[in-house]
C-alpha atoms as a PDB file:
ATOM      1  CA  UNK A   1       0.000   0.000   0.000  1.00  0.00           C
ATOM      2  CA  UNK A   2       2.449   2.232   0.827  1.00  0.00           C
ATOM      3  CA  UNK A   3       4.335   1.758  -2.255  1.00  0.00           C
ATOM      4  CA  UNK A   4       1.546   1.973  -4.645  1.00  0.00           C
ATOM      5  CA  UNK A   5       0.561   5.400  -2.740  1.00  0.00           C
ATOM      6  CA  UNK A   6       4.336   6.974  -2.920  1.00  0.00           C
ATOM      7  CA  UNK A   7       4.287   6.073  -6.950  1.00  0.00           C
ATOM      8  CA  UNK A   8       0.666   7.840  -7.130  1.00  0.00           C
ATOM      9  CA  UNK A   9       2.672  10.816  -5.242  1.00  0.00           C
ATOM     10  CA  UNK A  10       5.876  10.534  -7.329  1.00  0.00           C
ATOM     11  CA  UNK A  11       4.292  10.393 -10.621  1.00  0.00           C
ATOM     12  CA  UNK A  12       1.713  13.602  -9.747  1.00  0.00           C
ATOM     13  CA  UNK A  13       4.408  15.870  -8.602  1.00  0.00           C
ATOM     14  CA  UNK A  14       6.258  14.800 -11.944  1.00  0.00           C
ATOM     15  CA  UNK A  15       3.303  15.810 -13.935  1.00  0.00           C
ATOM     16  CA  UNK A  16       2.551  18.704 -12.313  1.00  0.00           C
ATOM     17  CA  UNK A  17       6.517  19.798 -12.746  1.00  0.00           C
ATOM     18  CA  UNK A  18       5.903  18.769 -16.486  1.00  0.00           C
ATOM     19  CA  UNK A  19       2.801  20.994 -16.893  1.00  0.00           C
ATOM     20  CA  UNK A  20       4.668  24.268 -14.819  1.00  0.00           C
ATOM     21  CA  UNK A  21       7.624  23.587 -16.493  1.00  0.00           C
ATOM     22  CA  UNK A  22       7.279  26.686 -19.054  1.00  0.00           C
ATOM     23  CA  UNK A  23       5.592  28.937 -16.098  1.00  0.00           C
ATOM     24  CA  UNK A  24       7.388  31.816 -13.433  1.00  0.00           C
ATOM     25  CA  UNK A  25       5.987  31.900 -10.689  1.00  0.00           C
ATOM     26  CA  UNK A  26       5.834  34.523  -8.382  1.00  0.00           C
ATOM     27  CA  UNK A  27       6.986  32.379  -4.954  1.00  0.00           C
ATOM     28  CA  UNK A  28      10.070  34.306  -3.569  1.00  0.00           C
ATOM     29  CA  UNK A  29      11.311  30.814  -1.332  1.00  0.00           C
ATOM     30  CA  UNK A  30       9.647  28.243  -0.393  1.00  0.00           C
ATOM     31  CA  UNK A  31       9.425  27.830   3.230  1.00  0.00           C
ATOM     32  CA  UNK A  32      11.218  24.595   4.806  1.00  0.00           C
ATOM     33  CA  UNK A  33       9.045  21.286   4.021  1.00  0.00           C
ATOM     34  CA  UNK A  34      11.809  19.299   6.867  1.00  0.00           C
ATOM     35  CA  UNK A  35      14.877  19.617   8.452  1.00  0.00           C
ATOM     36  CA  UNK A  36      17.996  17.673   8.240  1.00  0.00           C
ATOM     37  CA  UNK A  37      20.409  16.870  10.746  1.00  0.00           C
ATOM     38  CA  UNK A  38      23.909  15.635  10.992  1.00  0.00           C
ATOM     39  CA  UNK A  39      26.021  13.503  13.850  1.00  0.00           C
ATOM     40  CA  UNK A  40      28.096  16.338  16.008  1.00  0.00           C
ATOM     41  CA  UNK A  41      31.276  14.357  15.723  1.00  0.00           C
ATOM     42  CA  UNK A  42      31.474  14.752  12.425  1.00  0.00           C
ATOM     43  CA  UNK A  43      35.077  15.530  10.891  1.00  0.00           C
ATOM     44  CA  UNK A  44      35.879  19.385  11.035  1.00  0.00           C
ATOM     45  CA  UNK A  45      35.555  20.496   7.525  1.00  0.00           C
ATOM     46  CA  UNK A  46      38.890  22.422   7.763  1.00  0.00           C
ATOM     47  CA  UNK A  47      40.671  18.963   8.647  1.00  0.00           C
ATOM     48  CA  UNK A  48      38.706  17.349   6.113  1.00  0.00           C
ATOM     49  CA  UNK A  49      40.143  20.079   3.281  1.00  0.00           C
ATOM     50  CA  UNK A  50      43.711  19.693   4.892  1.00  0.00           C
ATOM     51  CA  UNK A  51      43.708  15.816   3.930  1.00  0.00           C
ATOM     52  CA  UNK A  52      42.869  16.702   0.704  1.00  0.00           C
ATOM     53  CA  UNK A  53      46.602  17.132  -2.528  1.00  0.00           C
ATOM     54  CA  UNK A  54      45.437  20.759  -2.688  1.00  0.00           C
ATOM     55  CA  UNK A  55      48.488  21.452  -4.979  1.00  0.00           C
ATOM     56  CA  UNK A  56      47.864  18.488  -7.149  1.00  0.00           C
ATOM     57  CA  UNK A  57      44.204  19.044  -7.621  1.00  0.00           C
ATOM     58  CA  UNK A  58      44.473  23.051  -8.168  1.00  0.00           C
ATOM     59  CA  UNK A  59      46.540  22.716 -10.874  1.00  0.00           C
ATOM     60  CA  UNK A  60      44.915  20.268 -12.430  1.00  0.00           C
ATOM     61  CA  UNK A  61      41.464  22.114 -12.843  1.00  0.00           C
ATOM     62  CA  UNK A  62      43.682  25.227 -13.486  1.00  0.00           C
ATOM     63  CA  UNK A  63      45.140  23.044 -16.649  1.00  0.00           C
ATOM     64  CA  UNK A  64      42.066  21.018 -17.301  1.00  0.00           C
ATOM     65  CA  UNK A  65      38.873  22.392 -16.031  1.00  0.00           C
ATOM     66  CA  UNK A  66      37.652  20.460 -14.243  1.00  0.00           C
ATOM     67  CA  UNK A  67      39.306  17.554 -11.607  1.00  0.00           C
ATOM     68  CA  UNK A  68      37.984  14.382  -9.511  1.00  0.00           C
ATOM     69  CA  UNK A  69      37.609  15.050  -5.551  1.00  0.00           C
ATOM     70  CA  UNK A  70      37.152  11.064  -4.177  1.00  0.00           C
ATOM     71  CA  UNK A  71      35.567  10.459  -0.573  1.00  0.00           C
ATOM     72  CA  UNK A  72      33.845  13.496  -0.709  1.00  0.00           C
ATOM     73  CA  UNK A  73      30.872  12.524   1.682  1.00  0.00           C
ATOM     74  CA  UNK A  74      31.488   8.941   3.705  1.00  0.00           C
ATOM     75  CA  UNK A  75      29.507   5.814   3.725  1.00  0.00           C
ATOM     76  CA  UNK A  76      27.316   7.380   6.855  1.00  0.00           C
ATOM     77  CA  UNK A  77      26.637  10.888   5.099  1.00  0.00           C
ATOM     78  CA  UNK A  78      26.044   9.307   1.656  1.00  0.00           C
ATOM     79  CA  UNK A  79      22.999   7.549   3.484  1.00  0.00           C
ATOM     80  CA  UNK A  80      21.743  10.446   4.433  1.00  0.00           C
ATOM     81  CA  UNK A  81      22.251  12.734   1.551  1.00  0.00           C
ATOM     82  CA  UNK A  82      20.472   9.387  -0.576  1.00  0.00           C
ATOM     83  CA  UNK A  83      17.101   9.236   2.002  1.00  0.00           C
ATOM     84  CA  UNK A  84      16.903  12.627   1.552  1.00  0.00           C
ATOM     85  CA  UNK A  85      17.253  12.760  -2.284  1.00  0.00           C
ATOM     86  CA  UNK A  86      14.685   9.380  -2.589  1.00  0.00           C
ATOM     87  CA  UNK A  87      11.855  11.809  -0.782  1.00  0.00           C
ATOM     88  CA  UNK A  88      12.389  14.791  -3.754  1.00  0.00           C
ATOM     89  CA  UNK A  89      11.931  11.719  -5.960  1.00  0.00           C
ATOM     90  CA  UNK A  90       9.035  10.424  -4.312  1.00  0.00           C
ATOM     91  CA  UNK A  91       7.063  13.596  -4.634  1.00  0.00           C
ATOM     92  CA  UNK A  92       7.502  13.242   0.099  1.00  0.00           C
ATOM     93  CA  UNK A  93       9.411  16.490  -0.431  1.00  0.00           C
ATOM     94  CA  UNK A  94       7.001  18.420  -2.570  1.00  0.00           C
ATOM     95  CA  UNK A  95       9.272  20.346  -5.235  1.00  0.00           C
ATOM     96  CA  UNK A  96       7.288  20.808  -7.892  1.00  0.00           C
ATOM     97  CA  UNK A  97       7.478  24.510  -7.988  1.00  0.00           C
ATOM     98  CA  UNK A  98      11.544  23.534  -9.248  1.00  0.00           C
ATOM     99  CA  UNK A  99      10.976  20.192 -10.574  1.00  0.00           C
ATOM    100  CA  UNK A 100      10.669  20.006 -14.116  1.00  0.00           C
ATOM    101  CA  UNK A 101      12.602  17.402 -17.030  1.00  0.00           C
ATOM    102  CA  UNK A 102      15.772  18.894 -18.444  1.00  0.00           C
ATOM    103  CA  UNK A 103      15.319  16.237 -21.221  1.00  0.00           C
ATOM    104  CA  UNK A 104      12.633  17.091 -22.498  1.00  0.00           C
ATOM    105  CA  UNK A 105      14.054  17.512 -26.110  1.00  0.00           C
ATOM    106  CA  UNK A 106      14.011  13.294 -26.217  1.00  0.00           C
ATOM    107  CA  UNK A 107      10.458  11.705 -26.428  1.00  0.00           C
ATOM    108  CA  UNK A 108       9.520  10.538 -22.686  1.00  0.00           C
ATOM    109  CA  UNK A 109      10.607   7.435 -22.057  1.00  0.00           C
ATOM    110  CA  UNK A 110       9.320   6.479 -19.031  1.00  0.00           C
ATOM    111  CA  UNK A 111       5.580   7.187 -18.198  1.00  0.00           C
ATOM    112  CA  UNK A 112       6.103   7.838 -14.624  1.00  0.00           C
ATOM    113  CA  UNK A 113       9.572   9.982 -14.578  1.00  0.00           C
ATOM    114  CA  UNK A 114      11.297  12.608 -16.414  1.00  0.00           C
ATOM    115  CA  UNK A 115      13.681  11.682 -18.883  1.00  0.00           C
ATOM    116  CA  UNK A 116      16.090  13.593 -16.879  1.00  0.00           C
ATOM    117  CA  UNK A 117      14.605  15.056 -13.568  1.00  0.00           C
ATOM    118  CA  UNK A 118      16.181  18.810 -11.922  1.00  0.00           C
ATOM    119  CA  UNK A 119      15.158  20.531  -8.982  1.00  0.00           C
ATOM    120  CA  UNK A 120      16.527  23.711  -8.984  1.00  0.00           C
ATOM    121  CA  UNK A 121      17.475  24.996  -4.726  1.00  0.00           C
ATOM    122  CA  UNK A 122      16.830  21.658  -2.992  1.00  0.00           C
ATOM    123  CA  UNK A 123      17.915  23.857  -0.101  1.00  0.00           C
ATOM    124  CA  UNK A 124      15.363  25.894  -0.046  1.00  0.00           C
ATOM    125  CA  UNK A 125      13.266  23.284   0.826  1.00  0.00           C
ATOM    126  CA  UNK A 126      15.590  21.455   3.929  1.00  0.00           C
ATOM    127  CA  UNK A 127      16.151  23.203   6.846  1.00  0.00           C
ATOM    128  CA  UNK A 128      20.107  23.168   7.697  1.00  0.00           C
ATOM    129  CA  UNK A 129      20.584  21.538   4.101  1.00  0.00           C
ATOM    130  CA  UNK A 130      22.970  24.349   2.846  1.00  0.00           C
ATOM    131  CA  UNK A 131      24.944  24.353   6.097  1.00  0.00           C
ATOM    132  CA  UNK A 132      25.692  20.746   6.330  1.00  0.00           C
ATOM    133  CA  UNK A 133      28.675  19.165   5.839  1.00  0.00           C
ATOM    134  CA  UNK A 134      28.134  18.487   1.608  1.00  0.00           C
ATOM    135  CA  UNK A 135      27.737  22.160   1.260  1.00  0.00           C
ATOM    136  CA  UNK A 136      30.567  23.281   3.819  1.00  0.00           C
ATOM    137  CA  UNK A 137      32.911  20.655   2.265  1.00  0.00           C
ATOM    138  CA  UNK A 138      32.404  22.091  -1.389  1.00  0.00           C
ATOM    139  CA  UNK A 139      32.157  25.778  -0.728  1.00  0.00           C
ATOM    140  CA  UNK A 140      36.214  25.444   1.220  1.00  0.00           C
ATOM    141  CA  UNK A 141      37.278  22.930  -1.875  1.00  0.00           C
ATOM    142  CA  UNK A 142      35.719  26.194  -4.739  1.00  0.00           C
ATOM    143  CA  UNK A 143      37.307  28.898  -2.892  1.00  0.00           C
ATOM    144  CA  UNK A 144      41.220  26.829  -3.242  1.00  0.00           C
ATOM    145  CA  UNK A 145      40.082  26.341  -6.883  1.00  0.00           C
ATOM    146  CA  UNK A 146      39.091  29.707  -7.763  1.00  0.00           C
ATOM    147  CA  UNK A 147      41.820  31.379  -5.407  1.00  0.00           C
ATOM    148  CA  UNK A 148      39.846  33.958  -3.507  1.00  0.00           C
ATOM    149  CA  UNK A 149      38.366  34.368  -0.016  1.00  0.00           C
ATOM    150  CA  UNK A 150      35.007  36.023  -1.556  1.00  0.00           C
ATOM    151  CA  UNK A 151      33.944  32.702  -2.729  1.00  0.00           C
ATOM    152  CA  UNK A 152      30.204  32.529  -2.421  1.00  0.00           C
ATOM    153  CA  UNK A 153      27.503  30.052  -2.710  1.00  0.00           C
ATOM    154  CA  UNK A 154      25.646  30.746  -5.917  1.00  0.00           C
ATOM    155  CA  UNK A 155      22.583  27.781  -6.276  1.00  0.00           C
ATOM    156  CA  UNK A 156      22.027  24.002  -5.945  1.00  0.00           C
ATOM    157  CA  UNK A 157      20.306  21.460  -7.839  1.00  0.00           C
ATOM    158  CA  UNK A 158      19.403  18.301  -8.374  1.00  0.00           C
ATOM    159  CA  UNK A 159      19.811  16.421 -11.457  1.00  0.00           C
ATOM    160  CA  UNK A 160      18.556  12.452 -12.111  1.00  0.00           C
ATOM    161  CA  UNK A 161      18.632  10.024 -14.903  1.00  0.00           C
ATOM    162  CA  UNK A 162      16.146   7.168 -14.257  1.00  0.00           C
ATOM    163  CA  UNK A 163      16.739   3.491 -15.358  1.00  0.00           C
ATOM    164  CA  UNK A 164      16.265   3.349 -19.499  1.00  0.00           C
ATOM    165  CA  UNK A 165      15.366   6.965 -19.723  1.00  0.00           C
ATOM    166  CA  UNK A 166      18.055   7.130 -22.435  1.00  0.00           C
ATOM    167  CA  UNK A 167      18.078  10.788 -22.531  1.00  0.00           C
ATOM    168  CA  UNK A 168      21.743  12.134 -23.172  1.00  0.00           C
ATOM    169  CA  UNK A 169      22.203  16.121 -21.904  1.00  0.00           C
ATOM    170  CA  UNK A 170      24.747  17.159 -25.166  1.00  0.00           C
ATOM    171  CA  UNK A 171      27.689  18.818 -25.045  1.00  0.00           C
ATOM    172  CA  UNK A 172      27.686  22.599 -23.487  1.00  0.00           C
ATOM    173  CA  UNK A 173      29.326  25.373 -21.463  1.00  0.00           C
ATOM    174  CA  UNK A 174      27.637  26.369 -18.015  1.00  0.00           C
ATOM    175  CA  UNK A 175      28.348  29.559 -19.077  1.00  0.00           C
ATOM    176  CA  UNK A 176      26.020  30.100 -21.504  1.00  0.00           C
ATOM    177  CA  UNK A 177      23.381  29.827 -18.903  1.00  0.00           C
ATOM    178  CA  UNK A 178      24.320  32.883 -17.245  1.00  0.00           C
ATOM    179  CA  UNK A 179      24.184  36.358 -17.657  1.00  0.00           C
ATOM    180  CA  UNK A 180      27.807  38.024 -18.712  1.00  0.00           C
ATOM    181  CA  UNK A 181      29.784  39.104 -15.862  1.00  0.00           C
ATOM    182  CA  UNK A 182      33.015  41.002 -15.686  1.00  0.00           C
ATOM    183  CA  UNK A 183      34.639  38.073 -13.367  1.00  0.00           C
ATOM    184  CA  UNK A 184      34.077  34.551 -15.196  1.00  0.00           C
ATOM    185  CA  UNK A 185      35.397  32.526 -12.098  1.00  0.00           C
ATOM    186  CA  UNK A 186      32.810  29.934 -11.641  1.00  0.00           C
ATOM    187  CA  UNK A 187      32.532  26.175 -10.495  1.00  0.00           C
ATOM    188  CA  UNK A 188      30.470  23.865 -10.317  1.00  0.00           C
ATOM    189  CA  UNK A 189      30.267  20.269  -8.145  1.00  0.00           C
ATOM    190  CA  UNK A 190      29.143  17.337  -9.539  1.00  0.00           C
ATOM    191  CA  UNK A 191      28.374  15.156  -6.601  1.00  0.00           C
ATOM    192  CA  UNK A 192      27.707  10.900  -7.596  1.00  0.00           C
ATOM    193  CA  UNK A 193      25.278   9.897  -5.217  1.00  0.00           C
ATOM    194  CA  UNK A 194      25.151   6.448  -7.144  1.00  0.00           C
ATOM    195  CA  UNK A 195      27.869   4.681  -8.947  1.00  0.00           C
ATOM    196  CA  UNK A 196      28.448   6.880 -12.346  1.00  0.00           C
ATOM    197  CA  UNK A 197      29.198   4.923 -14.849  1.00  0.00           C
ATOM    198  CA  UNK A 198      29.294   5.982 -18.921  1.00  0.00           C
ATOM    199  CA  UNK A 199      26.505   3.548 -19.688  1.00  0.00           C
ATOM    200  CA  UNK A 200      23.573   5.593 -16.940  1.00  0.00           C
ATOM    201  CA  UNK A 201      25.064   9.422 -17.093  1.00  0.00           C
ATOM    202  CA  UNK A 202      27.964  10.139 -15.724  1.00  0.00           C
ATOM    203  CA  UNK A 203      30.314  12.823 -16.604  1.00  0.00           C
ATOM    204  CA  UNK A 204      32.136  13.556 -19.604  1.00  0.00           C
ATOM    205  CA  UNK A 205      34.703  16.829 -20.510  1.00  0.00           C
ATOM    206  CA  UNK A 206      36.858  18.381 -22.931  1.00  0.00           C
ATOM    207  CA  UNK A 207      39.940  19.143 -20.892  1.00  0.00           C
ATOM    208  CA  UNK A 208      41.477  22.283 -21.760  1.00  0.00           C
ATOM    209  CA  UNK A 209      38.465  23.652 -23.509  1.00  0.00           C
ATOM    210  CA  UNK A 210      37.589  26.260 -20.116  1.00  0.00           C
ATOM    211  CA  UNK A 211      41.016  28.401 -21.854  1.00  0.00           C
ATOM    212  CA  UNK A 212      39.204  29.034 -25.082  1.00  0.00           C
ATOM    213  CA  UNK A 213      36.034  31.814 -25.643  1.00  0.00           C
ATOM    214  CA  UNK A 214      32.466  30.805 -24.891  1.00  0.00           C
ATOM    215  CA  UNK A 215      30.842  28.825 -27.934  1.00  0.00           C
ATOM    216  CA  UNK A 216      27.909  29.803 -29.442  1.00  0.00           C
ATOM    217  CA  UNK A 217      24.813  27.164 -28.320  1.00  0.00           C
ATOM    218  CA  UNK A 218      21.447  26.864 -29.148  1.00  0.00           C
ATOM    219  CA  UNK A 219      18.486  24.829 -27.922  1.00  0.00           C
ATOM    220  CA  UNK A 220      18.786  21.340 -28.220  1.00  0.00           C
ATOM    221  CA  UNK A 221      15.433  21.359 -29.364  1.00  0.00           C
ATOM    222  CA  UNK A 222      13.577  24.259 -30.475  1.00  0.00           C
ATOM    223  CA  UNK A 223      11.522  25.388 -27.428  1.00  0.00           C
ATOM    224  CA  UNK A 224      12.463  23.467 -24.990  1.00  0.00           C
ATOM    225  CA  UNK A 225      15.260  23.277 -22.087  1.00  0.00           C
ATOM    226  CA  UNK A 226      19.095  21.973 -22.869  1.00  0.00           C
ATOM    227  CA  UNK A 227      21.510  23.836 -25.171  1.00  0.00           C
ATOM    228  CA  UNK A 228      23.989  22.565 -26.399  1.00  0.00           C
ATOM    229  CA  UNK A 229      27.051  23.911 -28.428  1.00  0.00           C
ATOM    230  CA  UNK A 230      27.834  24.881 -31.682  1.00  0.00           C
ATOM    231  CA  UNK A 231      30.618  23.953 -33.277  1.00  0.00           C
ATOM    232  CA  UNK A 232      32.700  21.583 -31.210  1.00  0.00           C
ATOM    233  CA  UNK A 233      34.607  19.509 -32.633  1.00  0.00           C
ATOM    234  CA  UNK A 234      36.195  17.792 -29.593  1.00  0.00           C
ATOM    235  CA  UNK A 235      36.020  14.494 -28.219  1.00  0.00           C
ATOM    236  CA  UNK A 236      35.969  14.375 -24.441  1.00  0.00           C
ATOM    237  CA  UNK A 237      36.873  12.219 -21.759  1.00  0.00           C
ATOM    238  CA  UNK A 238      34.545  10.193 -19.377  1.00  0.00           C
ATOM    239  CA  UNK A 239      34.807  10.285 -15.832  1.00  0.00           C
ATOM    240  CA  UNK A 240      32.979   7.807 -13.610  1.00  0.00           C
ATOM    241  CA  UNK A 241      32.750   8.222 -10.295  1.00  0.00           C
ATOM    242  CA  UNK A 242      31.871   5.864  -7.120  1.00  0.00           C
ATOM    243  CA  UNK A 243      28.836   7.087  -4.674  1.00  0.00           C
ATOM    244  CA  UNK A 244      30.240   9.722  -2.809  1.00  0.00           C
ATOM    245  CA  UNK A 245      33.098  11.173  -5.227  1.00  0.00           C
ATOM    246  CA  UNK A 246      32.833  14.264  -7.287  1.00  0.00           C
ATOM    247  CA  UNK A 247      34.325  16.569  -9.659  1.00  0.00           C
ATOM    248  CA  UNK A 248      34.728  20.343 -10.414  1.00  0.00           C
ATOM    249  CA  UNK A 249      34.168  21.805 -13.519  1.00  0.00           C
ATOM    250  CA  UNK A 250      34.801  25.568 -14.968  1.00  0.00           C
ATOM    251  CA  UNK A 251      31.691  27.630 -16.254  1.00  0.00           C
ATOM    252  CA  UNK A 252      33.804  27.503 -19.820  1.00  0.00           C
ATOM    253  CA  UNK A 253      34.380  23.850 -19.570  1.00  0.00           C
ATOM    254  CA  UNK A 254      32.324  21.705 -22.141  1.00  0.00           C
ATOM    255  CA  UNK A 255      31.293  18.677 -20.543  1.00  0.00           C
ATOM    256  CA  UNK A 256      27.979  16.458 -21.397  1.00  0.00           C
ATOM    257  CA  UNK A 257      26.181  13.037 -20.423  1.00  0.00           C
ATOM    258  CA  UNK A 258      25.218  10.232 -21.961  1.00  0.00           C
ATOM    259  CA  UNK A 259      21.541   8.825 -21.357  1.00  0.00           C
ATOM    260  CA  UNK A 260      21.223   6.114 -18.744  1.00  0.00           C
ATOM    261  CA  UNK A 261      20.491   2.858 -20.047  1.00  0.00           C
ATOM    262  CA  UNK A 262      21.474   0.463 -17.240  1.00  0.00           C
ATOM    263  CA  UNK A 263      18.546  -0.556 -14.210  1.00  0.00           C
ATOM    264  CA  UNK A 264      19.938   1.361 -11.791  1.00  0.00           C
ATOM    265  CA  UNK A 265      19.237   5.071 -10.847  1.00  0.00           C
ATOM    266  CA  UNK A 266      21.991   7.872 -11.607  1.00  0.00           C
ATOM    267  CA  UNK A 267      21.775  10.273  -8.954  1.00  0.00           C
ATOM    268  CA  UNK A 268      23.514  14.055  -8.845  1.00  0.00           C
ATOM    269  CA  UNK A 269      23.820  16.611  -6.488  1.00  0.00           C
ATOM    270  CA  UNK A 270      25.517  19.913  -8.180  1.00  0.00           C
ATOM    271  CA  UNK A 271      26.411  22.970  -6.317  1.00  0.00           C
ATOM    272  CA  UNK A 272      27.608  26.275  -7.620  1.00  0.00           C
ATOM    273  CA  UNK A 273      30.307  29.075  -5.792  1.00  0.00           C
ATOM    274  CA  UNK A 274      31.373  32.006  -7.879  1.00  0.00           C
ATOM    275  CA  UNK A 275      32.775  35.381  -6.698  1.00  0.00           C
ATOM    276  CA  UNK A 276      30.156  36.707  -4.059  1.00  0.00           C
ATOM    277  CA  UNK A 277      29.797  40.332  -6.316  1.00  0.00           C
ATOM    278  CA  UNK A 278      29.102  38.405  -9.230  1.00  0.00           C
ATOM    279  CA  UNK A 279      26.120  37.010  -6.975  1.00  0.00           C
ATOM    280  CA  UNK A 280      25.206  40.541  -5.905  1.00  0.00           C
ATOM    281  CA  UNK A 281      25.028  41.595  -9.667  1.00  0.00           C
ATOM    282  CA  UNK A 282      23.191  38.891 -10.613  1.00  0.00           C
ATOM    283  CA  UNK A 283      20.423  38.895  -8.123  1.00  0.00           C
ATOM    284  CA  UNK A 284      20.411  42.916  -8.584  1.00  0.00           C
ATOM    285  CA  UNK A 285      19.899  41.806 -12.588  1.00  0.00           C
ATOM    286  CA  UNK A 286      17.013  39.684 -11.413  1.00  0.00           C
ATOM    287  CA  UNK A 287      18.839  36.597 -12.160  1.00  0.00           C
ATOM    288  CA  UNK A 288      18.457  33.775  -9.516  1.00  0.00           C
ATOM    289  CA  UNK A 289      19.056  30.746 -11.257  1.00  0.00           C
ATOM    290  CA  UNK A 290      15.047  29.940 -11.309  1.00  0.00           C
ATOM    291  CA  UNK A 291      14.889  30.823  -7.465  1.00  0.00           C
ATOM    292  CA  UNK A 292      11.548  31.869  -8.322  1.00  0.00           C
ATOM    293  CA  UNK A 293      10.121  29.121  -9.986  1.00  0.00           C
ATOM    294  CA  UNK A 294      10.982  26.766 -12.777  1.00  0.00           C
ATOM    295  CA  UNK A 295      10.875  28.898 -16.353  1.00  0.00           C
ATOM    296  CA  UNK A 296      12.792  27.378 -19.066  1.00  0.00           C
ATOM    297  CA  UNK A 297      15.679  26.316 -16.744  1.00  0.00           C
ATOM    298  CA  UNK A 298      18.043  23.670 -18.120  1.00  0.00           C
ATOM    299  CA  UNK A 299      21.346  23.501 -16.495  1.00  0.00           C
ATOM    300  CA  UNK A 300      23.802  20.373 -15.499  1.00  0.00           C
END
């Protein structure tokens, strides 16, 4: 029974996403559905960064664009970071207002999921999300990439391939998302909350490809979400990850995903940090990364 009622739940907040999924609304934040809590003996996140080849993995993403952060979250946190993901999923956590299918340029090929789920500011909805340790652990890691204490924390999504949805995102440049700012410092986490694997969505970037200009894109299908770019020529290279491992990426680094055609669930959890002014100008610009509401959002 209580199965059958949290797929009833699940597939009505997907439909409703699908059917708001062109709409702004006029909701500022949503206030807390839960709260979240974390064991107080956790690992001080300035030890944690101190364990980390800082040297090594700064000049890597300096060279490459992007670079692989393993053990990011534990075994214990990854539970809890995966409960509370499985209840956005459900429909428990009602997101709908953010929820919509970034692949919606592929035929749907499920009847009761996106081909490629995002909910834009899961924190917005968990109480003490954005100060746990996931958030604290990424926002220390950003500022040693990008080289500046004025790091700030920009948005967060979620971002989900189901099993056989078979939906690839193409290749494209965060970049083009965003409004033009003087300072293009910018990165993005890509958190595996599942084993990533090239055959159900994990990562894939051109390295090098964050030191040339931003490429033209255009929608991967006219009217609806995903760009993707123009011209590229490059091949890139994949990088699966284990549950709990990530990766950085630049805002100029093109990068894609392949559709998920395995039986198990690919599960994401990306965060943004950029220079805290480029917030400010952005939010004085009116641009809040959908904070609003879903409206034509497409971003991984």
């Amino acid at each position: 029974m209580l199965r059958k009622q949290s797929r009833k739940l699940a597939q009505a907040s997907w439909q409703l996403a699908r059917n708001n999924s062109h709409v702004k609304t006029n909701i500022a934040i949503i206030d807390y559905q839960t709260t979240i809590s974390f064991p107080n003996d956790l690992e001080p996140k300035e030890e944690w960064l101190k364990r980390q080849p800082l040297n090594e993995l700064r000049s890597h993403f300096q060279s490459h664009g992007y670079v692989q952060v393993d053990q990011l979250l534990d075994a214990s946190l990854l539970t809890t970071y995966q409960d509370l993901y499985s209840r956005f999923l459900s429909g428990e956590i009602d997101s709908s207002r953010h929820r919509h299918d970034l692949g919606s340029h592929n035929e749907a090929q499920q009847s009761d999921c996106e081909n490629v789920l995002q909910v834009m500011w899961p924190s917005d909805y968990v109480q003490h999300l954005a100060e746990g340790p996931l958030h604290e652990r990424v926002a220390m890691m950003a500022a040693w990439l990008l080289e500046g204490d004025e790091i700030g924390f920009d948005f967060d999504m979620l971002i989900a391939k189901a099993p056989h949805t078979n939906t690839a995102i193409p290749y494209h440049q965060d970049e083009a998302y965003w409004l033009d700012l003087p300072d293009k410092r910018a990165v993005s986490c890509w958190v595996a909350l599942d084993h990533a694997t090239k055959d159900n969505g994990c990562m894939w970037f051109v390295p090098g490809s964050h030191l040339n200009e931003l490429l033209p894109h255009e929608k991967a299908k006219a009217g609806e979400h995903a760009l993707q770019c123009i011209g590229n020529k490059e091949e890139g290279i994949c990088v699966p990850l284990p549950p709990g491992s990530c990766t950085f990426h630049a805002g100029r680094t093109l990068h894609q995903t392949l559709g998920n055609t395995t039986d198990s669930h690919r599960r994401a959890y990306i965060l943004n940090y950029r220079p805290q002014s480029m917030i400010d100008m952005s939010r004085e610009q009116g641009f809040d990364h959908g904070r609003q509401g879903v409206h034509e959002l497409a971003e991984e």
